[in-house]
Protein backbone atom coordinates (compact mmCIF):
# COMPACT_ATOMS: atom_id res chain seq x y z
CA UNK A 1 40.68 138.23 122.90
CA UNK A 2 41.06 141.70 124.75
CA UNK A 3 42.27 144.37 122.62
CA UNK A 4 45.51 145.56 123.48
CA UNK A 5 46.21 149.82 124.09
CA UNK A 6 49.14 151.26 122.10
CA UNK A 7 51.99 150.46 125.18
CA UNK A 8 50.46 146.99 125.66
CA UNK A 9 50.74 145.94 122.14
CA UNK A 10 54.37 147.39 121.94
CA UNK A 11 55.50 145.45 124.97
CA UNK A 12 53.92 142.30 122.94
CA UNK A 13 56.10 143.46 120.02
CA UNK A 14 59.06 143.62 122.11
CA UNK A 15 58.04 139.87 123.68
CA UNK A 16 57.91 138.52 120.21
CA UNK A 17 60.98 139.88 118.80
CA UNK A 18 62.65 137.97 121.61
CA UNK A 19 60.75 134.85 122.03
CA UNK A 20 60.49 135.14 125.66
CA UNK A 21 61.44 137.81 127.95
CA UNK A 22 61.54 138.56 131.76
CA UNK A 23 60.22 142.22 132.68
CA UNK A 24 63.67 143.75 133.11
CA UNK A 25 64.90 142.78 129.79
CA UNK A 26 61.73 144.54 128.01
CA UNK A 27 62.32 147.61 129.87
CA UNK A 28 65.85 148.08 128.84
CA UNK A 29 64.55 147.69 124.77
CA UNK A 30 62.47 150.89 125.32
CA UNK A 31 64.53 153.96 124.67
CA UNK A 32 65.73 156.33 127.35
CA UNK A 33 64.07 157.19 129.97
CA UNK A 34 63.26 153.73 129.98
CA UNK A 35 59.50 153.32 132.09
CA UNK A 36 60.29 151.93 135.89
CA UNK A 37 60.40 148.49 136.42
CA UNK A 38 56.95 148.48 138.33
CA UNK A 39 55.29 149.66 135.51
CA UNK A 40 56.51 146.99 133.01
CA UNK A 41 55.82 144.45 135.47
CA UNK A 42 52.49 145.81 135.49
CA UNK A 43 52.48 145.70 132.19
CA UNK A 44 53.26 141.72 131.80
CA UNK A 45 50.71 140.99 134.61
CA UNK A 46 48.08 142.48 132.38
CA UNK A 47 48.87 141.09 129.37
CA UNK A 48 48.57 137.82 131.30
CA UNK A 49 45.34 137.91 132.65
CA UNK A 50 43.81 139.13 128.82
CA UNK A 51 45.41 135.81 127.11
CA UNK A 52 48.82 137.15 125.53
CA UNK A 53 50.92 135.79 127.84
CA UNK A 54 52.41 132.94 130.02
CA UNK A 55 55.06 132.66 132.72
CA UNK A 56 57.42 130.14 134.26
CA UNK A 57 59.15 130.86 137.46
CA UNK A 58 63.16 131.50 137.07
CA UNK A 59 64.86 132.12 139.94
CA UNK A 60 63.42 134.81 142.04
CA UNK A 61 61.58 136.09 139.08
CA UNK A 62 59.49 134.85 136.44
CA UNK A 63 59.97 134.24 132.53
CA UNK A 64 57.42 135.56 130.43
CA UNK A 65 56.38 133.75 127.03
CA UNK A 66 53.78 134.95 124.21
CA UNK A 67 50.61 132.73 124.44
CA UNK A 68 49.44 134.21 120.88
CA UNK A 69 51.49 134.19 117.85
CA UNK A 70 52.20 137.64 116.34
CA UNK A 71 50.98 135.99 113.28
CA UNK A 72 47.48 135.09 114.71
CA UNK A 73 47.29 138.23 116.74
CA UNK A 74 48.16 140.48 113.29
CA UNK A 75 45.26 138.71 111.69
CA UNK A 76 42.86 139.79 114.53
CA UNK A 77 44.49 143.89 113.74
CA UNK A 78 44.01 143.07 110.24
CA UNK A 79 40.29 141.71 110.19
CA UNK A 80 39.33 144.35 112.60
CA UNK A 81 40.89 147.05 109.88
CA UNK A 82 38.72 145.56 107.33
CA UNK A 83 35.50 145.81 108.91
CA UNK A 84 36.39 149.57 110.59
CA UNK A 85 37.64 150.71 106.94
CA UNK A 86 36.84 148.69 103.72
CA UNK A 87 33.07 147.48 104.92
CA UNK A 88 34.27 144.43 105.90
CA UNK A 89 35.32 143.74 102.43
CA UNK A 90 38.42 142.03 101.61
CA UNK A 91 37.58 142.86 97.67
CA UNK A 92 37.57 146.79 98.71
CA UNK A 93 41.04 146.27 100.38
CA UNK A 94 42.10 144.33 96.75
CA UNK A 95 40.53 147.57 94.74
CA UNK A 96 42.02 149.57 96.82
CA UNK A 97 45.38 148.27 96.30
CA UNK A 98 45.61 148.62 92.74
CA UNK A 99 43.61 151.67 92.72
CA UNK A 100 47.01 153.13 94.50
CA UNK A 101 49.53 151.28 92.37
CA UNK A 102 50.73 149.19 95.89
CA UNK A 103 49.73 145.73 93.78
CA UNK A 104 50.20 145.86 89.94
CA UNK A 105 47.06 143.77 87.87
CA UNK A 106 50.22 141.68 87.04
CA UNK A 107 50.74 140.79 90.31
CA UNK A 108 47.37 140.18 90.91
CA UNK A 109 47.09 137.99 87.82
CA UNK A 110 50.33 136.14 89.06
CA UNK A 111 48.64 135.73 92.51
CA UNK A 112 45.46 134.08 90.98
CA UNK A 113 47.44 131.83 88.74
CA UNK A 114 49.50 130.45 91.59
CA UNK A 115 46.32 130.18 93.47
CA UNK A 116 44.61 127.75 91.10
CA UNK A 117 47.83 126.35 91.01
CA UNK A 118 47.52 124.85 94.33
């Protein structure tokens, strides 16, 4: 998939948290001065033609729905953060979360037992 800019994937965001959304209701979730309506249409028509979304007409309009899960697309931010940062090394991002104190061994050690658990 495309990579998203910074005001793409927050417009995604925005889509998610609702489930589906028409262009007006996204712009009035951004904060004052909320961007012009052309602009958020813009906006959806772009995120269209790189994958993210879908639409339906509705009325006059049209109804906008995510065509990637935030789960799936999260993944794709998360893999690209391990390769850009940790050497594409899921272990380094493991060290590197004890090392700071974010994930205790014990945690760890609970993790593996539930893991050969299932």
């Amino acid at each position: 998939m495309e990579r998203l800019t910074r005001r793409e994937e927050e417009v995604m965001e925005m889509i998610w948290q609702l489930g589906s959304a028409t262009p007006k209701e996204v712009q009035a979730m951004f904060p004052e001065p909320h961007p012009h309506i052309n602009t958020v249409a813009t906006m959806f028509q772009l995120l269209e033609k790189k994958g993210y979304l879908t639409h339906e007409q509705r009325g006059r309009g049209y109804l906008y729905k995510p065509a990637v899960k935030q789960e799936n697309y999260g993944r794709g931010k998360f893999e690209q953060f391990v390769k850009r940062y940790f050497g594409n090394s899921y272990m380094n991002v493991v060290s590197a979360l004890v090392r700071e104190e974010k994930v205790s061994e014990q945690e760890l050690t609970d993790f593996l037992d539930n893991l050969k658990k299932q």
